[in-house]
PDB file of N, CA and C in Angstrom:
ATOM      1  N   UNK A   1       0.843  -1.187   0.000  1.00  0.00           N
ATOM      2  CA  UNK A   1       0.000   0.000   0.000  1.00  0.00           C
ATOM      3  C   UNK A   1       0.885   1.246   0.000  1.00  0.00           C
ATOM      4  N   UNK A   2       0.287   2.349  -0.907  1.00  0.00           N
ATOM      5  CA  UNK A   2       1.398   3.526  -0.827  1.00  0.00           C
ATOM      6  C   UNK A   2       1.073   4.130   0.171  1.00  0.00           C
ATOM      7  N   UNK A   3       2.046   4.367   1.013  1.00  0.00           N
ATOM      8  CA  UNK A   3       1.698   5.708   2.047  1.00  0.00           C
ATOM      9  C   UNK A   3       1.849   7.030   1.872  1.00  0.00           C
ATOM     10  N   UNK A   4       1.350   8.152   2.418  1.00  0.00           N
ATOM     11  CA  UNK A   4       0.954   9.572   1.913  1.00  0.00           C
ATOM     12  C   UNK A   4       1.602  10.146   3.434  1.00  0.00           C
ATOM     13  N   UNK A   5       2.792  10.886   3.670  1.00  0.00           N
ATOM     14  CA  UNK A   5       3.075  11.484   4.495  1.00  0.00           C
ATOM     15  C   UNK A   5       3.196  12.834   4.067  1.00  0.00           C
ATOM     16  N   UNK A   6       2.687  13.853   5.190  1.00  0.00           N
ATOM     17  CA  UNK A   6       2.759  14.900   5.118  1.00  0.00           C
ATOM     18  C   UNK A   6       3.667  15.556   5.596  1.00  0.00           C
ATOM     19  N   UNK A   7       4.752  16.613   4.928  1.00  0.00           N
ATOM     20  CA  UNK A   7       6.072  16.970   5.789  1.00  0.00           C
ATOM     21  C   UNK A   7       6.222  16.872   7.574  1.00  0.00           C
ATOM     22  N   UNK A   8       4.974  18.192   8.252  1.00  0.00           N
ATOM     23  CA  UNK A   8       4.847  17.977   9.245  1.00  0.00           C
ATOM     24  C   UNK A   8       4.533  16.570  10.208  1.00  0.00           C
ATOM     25  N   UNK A   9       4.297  15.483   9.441  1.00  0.00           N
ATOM     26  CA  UNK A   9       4.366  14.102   9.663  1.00  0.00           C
ATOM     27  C   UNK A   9       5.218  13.311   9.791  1.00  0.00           C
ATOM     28  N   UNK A  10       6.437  13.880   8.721  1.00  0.00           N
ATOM     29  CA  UNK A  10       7.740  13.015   8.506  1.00  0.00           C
ATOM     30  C   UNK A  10       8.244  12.279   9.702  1.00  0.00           C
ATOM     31  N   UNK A  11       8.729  13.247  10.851  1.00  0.00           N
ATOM     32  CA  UNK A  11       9.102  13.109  11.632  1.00  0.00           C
ATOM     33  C   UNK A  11       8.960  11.511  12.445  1.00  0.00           C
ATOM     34  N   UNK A  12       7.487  11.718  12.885  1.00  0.00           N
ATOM     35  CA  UNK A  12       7.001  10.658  13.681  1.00  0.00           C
ATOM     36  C   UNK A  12       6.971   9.455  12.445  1.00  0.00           C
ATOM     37  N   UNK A  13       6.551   9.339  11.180  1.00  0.00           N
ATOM     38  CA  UNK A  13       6.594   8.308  10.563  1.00  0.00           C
ATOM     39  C   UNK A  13       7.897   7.636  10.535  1.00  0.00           C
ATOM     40  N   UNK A  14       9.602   8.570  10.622  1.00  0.00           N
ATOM     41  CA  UNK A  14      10.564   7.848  10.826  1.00  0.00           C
ATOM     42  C   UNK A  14      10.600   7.709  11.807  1.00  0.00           C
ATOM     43  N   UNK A  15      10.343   8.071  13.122  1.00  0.00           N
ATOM     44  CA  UNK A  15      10.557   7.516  14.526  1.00  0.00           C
ATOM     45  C   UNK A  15       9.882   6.110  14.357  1.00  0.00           C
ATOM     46  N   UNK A  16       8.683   5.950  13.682  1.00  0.00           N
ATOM     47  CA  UNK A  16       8.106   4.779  13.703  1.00  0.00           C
ATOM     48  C   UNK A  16       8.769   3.604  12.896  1.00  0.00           C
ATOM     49  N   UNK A  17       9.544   4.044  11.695  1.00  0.00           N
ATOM     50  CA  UNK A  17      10.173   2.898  10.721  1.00  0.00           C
ATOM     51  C   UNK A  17      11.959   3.220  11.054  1.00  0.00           C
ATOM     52  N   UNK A  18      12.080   3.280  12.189  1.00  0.00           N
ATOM     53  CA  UNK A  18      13.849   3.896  12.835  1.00  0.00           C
ATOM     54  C   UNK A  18      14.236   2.196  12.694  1.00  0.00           C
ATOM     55  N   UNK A  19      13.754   1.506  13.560  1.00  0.00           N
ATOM     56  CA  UNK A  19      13.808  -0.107  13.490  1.00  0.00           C
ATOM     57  C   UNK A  19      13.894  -0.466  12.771  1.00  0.00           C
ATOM     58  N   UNK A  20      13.743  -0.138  11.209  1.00  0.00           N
ATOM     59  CA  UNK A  20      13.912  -1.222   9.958  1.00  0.00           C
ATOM     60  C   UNK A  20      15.362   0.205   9.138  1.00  0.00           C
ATOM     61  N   UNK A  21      16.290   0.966  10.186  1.00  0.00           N
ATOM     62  CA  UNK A  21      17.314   1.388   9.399  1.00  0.00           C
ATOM     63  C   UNK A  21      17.099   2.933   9.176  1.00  0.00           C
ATOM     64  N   UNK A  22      18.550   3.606   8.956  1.00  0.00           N
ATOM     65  CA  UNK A  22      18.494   5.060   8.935  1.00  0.00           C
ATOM     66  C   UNK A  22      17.969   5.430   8.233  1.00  0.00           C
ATOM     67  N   UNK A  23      16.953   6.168   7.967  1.00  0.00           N
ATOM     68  CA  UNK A  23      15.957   7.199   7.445  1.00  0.00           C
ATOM     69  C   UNK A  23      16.560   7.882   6.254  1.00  0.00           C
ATOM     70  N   UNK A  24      15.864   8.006   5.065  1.00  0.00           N
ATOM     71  CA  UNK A  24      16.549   8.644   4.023  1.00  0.00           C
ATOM     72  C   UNK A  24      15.056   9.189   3.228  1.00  0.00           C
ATOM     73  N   UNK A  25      15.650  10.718   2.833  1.00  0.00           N
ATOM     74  CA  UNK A  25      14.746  11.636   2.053  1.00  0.00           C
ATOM     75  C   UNK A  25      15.594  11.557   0.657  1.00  0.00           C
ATOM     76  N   UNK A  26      14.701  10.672  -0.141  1.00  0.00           N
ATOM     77  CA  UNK A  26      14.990  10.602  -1.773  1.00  0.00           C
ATOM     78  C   UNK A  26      14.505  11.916  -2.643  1.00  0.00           C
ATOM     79  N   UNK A  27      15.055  13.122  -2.969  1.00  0.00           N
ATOM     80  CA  UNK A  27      14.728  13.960  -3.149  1.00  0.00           C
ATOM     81  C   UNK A  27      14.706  13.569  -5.405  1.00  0.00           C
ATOM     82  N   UNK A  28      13.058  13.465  -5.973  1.00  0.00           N
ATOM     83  CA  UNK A  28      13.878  13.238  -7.228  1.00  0.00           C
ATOM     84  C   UNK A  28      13.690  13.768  -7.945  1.00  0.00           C
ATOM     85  N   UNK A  29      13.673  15.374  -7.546  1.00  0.00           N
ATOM     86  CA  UNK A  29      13.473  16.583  -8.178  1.00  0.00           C
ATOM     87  C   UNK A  29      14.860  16.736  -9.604  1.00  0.00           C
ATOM     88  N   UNK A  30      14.371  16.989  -9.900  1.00  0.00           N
ATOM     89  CA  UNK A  30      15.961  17.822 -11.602  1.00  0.00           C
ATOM     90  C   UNK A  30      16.733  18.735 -10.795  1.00  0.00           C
ATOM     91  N   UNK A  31      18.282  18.651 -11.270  1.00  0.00           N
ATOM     92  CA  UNK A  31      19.065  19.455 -10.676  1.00  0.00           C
ATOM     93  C   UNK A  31      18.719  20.823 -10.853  1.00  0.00           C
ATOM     94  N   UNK A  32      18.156  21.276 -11.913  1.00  0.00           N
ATOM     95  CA  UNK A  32      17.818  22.843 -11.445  1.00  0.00           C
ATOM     96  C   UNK A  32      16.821  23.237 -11.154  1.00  0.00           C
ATOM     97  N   UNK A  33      16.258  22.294 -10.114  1.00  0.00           N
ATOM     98  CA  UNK A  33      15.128  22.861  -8.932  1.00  0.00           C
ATOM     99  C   UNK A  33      15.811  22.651  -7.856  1.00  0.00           C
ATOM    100  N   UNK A  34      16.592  21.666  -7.477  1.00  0.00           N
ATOM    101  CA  UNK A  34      17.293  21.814  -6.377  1.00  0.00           C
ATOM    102  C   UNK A  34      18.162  22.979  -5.897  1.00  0.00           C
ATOM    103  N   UNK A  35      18.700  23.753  -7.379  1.00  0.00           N
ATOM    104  CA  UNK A  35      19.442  25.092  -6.910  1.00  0.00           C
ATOM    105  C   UNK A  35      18.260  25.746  -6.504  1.00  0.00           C
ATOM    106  N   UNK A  36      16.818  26.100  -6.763  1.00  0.00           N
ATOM    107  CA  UNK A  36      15.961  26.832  -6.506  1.00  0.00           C
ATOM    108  C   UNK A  36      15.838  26.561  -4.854  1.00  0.00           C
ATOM    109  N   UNK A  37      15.422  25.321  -4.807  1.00  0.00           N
ATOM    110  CA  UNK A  37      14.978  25.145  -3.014  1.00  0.00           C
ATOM    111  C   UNK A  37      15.469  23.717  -3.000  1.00  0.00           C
ATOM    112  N   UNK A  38      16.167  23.669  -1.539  1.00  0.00           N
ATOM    113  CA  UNK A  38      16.335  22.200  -0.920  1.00  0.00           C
ATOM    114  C   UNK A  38      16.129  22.386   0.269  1.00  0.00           C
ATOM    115  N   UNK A  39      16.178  20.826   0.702  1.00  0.00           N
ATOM    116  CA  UNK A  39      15.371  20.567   2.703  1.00  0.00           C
ATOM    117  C   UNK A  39      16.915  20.537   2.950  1.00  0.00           C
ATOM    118  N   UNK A  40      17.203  20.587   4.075  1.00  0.00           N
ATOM    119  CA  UNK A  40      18.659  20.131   5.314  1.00  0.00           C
ATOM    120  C   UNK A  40      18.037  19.314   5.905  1.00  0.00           C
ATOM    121  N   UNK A  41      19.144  17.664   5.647  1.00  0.00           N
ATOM    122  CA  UNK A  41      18.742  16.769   6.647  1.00  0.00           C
ATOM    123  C   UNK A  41      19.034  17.067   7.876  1.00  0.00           C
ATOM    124  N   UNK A  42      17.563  16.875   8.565  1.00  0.00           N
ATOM    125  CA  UNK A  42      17.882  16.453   9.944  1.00  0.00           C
ATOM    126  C   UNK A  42      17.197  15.553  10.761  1.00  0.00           C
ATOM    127  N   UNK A  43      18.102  14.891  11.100  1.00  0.00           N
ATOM    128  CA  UNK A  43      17.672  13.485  11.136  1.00  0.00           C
ATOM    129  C   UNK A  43      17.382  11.971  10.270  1.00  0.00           C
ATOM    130  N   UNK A  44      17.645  12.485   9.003  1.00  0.00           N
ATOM    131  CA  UNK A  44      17.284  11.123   8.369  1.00  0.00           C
ATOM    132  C   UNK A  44      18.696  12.155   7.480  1.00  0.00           C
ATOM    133  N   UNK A  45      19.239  10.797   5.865  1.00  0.00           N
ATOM    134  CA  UNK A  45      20.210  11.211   5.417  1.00  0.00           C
ATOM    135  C   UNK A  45      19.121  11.710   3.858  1.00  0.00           C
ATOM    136  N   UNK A  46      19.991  12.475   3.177  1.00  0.00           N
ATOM    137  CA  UNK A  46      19.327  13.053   1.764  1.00  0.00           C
ATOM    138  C   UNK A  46      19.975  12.866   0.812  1.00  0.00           C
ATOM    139  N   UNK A  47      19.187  12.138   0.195  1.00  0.00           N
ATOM    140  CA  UNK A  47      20.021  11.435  -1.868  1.00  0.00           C
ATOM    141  C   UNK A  47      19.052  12.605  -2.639  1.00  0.00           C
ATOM    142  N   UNK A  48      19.855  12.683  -3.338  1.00  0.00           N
ATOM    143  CA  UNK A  48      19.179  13.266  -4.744  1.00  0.00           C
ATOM    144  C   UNK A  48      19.328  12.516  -6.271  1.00  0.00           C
ATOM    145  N   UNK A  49      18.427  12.218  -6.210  1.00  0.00           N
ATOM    146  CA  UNK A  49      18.359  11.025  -7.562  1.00  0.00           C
ATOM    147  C   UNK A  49      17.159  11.835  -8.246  1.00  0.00           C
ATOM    148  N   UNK A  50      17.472  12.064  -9.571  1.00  0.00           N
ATOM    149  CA  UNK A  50      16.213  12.886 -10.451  1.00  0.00           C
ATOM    150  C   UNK A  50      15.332  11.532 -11.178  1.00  0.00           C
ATOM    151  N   UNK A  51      14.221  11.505 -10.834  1.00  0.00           N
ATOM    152  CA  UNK A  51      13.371  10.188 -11.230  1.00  0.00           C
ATOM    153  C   UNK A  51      13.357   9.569 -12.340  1.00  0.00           C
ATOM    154  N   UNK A  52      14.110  10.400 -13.646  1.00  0.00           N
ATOM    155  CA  UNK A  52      14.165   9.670 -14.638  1.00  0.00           C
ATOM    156  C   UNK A  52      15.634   8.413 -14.945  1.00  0.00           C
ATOM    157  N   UNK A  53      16.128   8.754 -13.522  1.00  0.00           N
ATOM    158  CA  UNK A  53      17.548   7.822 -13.877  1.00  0.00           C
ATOM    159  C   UNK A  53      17.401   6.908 -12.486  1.00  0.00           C
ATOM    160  N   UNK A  54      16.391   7.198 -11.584  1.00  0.00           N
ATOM    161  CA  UNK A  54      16.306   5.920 -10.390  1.00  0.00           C
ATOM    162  C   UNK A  54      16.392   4.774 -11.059  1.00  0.00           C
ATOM    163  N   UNK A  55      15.422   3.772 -11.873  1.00  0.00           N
ATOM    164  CA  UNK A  55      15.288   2.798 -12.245  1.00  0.00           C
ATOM    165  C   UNK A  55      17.122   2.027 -12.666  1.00  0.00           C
ATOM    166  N   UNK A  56      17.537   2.888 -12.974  1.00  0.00           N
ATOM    167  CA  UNK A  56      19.496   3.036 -13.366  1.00  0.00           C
ATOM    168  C   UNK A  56      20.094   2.834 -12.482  1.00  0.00           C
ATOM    169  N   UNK A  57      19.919   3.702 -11.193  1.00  0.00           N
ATOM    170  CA  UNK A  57      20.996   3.957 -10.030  1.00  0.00           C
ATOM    171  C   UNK A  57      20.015   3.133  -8.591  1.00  0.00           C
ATOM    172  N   UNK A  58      19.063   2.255  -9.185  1.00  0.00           N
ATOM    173  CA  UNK A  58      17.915   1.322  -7.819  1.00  0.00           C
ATOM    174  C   UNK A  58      19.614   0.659  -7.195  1.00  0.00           C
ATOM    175  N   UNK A  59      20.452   0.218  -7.252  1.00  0.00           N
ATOM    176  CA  UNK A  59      21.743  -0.051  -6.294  1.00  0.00           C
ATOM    177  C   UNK A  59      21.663   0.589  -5.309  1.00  0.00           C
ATOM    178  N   UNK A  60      21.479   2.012  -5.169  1.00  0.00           N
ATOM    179  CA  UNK A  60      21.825   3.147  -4.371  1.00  0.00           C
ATOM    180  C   UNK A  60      21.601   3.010  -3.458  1.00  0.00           C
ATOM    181  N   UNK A  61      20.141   2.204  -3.531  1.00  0.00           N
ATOM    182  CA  UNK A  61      19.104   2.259  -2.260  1.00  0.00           C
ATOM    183  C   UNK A  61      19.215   1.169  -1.952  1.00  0.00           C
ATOM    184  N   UNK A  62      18.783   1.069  -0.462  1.00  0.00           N
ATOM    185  CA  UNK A  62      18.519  -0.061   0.262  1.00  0.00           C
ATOM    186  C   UNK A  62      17.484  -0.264   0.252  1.00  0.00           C
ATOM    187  N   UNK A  63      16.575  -1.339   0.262  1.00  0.00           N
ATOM    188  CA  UNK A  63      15.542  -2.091   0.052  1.00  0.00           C
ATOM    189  C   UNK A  63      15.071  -2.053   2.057  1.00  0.00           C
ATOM    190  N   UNK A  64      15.356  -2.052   2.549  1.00  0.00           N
ATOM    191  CA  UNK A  64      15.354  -2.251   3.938  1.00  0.00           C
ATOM    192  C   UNK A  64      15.240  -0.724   4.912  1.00  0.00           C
ATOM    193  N   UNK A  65      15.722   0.236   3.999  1.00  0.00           N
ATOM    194  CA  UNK A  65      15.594   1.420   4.633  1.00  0.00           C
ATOM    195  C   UNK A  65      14.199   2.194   4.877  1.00  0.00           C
ATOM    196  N   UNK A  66      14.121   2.779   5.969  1.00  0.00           N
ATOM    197  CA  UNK A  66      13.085   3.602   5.391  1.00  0.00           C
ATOM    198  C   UNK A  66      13.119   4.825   4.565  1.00  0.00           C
ATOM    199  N   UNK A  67      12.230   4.837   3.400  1.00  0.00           N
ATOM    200  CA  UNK A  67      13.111   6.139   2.320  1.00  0.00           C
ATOM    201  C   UNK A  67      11.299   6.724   1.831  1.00  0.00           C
ATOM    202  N   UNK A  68      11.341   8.320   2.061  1.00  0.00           N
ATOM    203  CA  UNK A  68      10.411   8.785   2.032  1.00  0.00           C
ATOM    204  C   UNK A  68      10.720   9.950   0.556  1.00  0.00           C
ATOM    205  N   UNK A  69      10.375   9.442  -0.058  1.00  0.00           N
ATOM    206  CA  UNK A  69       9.961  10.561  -1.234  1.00  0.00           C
ATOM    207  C   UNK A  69      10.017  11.875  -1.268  1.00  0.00           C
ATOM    208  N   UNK A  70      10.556  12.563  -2.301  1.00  0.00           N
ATOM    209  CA  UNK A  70      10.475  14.102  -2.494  1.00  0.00           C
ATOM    210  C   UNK A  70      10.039  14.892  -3.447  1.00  0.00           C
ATOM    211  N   UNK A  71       9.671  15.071  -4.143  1.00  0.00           N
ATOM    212  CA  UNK A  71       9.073  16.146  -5.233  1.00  0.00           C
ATOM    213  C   UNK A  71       8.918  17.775  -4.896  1.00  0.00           C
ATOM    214  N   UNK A  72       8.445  18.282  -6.363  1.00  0.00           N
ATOM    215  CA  UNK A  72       7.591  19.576  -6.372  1.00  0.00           C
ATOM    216  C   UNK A  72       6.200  19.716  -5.350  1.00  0.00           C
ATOM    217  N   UNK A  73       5.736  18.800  -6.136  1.00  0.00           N
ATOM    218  CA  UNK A  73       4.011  18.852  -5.258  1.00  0.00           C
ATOM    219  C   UNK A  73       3.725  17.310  -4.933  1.00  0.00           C
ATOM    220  N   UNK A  74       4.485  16.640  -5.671  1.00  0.00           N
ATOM    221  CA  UNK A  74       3.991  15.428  -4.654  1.00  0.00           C
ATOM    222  C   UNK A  74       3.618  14.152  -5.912  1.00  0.00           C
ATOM    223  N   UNK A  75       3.769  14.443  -7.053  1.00  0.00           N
ATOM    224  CA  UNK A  75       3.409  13.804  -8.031  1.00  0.00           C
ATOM    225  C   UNK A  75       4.471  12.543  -8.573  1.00  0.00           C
ATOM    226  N   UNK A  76       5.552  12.719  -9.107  1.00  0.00           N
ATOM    227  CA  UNK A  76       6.398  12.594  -9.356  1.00  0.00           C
ATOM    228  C   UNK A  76       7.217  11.553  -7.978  1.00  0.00           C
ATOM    229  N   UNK A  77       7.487  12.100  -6.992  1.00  0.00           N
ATOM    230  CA  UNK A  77       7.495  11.191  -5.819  1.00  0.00           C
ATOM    231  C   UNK A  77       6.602  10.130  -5.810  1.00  0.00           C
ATOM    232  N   UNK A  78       5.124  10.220  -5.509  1.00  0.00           N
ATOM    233  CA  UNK A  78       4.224   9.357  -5.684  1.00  0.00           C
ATOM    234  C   UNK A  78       4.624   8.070  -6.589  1.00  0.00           C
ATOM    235  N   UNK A  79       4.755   8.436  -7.785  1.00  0.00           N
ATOM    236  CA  UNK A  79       5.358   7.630  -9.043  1.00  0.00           C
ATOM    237  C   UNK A  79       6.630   6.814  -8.728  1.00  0.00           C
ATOM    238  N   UNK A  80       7.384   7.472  -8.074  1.00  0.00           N
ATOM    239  CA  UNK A  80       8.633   6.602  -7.633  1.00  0.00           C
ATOM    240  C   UNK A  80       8.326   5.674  -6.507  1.00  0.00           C
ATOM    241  N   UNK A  81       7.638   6.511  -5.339  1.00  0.00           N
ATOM    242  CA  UNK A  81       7.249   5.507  -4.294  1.00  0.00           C
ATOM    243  C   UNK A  81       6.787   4.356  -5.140  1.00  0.00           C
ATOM    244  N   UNK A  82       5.796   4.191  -6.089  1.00  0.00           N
ATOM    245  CA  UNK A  82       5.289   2.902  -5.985  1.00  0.00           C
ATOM    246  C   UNK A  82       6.116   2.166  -7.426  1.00  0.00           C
ATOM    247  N   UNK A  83       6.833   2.883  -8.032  1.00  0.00           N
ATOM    248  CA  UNK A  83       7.911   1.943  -8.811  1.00  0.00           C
ATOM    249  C   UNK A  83       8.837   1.019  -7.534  1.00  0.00           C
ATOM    250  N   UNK A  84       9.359   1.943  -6.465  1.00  0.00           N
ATOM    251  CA  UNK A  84       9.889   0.794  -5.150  1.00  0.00           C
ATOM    252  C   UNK A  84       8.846   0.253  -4.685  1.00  0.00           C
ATOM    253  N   UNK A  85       8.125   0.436  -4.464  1.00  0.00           N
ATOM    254  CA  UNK A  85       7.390  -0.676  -3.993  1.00  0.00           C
ATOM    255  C   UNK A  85       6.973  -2.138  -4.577  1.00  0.00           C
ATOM    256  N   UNK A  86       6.748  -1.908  -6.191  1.00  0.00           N
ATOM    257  CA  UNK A  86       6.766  -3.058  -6.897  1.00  0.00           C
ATOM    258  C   UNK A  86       8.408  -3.411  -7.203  1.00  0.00           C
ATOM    259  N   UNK A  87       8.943  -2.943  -6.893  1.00  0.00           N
ATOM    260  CA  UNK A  87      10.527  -3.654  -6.746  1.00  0.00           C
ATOM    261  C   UNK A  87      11.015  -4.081  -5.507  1.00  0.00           C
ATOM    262  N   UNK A  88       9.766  -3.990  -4.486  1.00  0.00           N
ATOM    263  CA  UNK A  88      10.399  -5.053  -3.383  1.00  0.00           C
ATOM    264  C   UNK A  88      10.808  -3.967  -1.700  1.00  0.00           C
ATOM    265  N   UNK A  89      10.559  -3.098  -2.045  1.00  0.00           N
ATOM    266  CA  UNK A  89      10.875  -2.382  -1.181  1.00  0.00           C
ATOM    267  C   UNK A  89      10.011  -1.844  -0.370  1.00  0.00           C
ATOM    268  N   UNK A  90       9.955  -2.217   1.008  1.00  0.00           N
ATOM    269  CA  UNK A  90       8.621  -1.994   2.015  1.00  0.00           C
ATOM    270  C   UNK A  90       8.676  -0.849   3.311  1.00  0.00           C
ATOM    271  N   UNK A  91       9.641  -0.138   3.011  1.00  0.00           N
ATOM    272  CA  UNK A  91       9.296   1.046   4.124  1.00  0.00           C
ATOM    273  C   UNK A  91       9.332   2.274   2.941  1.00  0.00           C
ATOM    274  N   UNK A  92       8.355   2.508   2.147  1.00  0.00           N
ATOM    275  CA  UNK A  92       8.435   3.729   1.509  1.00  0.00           C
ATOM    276  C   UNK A  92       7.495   4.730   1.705  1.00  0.00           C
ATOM    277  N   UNK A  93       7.505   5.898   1.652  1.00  0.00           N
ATOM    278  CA  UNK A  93       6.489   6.570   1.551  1.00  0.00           C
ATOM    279  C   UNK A  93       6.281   8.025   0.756  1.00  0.00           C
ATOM    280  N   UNK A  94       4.913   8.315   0.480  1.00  0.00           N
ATOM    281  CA  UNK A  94       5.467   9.672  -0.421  1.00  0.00           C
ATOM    282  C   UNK A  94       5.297  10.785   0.065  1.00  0.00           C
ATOM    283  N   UNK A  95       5.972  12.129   0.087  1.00  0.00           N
ATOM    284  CA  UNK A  95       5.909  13.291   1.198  1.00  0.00           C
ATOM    285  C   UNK A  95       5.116  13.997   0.139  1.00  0.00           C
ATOM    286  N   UNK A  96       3.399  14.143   0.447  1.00  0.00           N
ATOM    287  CA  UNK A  96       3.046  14.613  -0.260  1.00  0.00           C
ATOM    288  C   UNK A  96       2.291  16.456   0.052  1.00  0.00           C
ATOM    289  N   UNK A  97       2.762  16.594  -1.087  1.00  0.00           N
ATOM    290  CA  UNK A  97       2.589  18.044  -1.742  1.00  0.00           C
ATOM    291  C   UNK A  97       4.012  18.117  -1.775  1.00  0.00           C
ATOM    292  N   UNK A  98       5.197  17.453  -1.425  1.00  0.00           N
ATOM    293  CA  UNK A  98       6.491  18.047  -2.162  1.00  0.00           C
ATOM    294  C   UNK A  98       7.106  18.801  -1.179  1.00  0.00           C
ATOM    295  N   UNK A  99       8.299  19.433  -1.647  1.00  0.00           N
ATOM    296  CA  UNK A  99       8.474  20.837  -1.305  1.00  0.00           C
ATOM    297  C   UNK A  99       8.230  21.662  -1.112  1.00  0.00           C
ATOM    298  N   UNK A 100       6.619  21.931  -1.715  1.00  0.00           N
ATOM    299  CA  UNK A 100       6.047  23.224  -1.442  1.00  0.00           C
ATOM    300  C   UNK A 100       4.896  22.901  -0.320  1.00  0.00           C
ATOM    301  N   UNK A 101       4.817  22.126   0.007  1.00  0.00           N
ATOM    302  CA  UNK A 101       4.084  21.763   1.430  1.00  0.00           C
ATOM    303  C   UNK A 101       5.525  21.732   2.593  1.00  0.00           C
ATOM    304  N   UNK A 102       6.643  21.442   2.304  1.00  0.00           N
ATOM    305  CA  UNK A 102       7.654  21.163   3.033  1.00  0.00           C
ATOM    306  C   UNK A 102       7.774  23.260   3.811  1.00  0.00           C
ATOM    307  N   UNK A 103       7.571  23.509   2.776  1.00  0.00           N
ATOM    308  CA  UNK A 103       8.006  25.153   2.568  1.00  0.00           C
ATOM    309  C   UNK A 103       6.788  25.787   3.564  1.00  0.00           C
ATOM    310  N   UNK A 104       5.440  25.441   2.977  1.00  0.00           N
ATOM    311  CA  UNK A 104       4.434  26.097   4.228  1.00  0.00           C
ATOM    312  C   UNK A 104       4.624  25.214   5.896  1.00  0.00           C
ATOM    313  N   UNK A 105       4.595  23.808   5.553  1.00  0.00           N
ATOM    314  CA  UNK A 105       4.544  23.316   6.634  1.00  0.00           C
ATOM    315  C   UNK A 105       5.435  23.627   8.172  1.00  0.00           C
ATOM    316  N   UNK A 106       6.695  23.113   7.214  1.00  0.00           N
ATOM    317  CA  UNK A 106       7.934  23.264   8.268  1.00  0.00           C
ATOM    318  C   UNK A 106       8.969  24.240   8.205  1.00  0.00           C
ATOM    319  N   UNK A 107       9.601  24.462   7.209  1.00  0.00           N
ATOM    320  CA  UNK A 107      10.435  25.581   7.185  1.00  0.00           C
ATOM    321  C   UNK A 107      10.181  26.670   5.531  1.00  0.00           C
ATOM    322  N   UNK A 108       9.530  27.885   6.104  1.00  0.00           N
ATOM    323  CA  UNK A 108       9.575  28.905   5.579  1.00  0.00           C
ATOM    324  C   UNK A 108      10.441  29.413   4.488  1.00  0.00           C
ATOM    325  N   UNK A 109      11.278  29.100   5.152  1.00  0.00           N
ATOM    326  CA  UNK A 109      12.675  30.300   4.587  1.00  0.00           C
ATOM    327  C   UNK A 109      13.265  29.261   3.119  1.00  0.00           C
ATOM    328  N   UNK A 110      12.121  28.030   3.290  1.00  0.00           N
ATOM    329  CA  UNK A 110      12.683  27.205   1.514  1.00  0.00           C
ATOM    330  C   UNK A 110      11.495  28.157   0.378  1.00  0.00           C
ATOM    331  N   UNK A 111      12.201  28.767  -0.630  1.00  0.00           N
ATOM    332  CA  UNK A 111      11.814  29.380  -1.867  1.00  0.00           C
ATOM    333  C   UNK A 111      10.251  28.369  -2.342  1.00  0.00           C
ATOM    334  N   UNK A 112       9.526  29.224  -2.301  1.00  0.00           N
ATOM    335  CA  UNK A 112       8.984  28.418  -3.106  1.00  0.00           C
ATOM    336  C   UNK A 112       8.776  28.434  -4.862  1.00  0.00           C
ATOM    337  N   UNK A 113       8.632  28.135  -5.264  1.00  0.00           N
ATOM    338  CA  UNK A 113       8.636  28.314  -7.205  1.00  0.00           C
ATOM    339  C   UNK A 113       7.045  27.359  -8.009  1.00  0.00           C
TER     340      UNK A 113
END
C-alpha cells in the first residue's frame, strides 16, 4: 500500500520505521530545482536522484531502509514511491505536496517556485 506522508508528519513516521534502518529523504526533483529550493537533513540522510535515472541507479538504495519521497508537489514522488514498492521495497512513503508543502509546513525560509 502507498503511504501519503505529510512533511509535518515526517518526523514521527521515521521515529516509527527507525527499526527497519536510517531514514533517508529521496529527493527526485531535476538538478535545477534543487538550486531553486532544498530541505537540510535532519535526522534522516538526503540522496538526490532525479526520477528519470532511479530505475538506473535502484543499487543506491537499500531495500530495507526507510526512504520517504520528495518532489515539487507530490506527483512525481508518488510515481517513484510505488515503482519501489513493486521492486520489493517496504518502508516507503510519499511526502506529499512536495516541497512546497515542506516550505508552508515546516520551514519557511525554503523558496517556493
Amino acid at each position: 500500500m502507498l503511504e501519503q506522508v505529510r512533511p509535518r508528519d515526517l518526523t514521527q513516521w521515521f521515529a516509527n520505521a527507525t527499526a527497519k534502518g536510517a531514514p533517508v529523504v529521496l529527493d527526485v526533483r531535476e538538478p535545477h530545482e534543487l538550486q531553486l529550493a532544498s530541505i537540510k537533513p535532519q535526522g534522516f540522510a538526503l540522496l538526490s536522484i532525479p526520477m528519470g535515472v532511479v530505475p538506473l541507479r535502484l543499487t543506491e538504495l537499500d531495500p530495507q531502509q526507510p526512504i520517504a519521497c520528495l518532489c515539487h508537489h507530490g506527483g512525481r514522488s508518488m510515481q517513484v514511491t510505488q515503482f519501489l514498492l513493486s521492486r520489493g521495497f517496504e518502508h516507503v512513503a510519499n511526502i506529499a505536496g512536495g516541497i512546497n508543502a515542506w516550505s508552508a509546513e515546516l520551514d519557511p525560509a525554503i523558496p517556493r517556485y
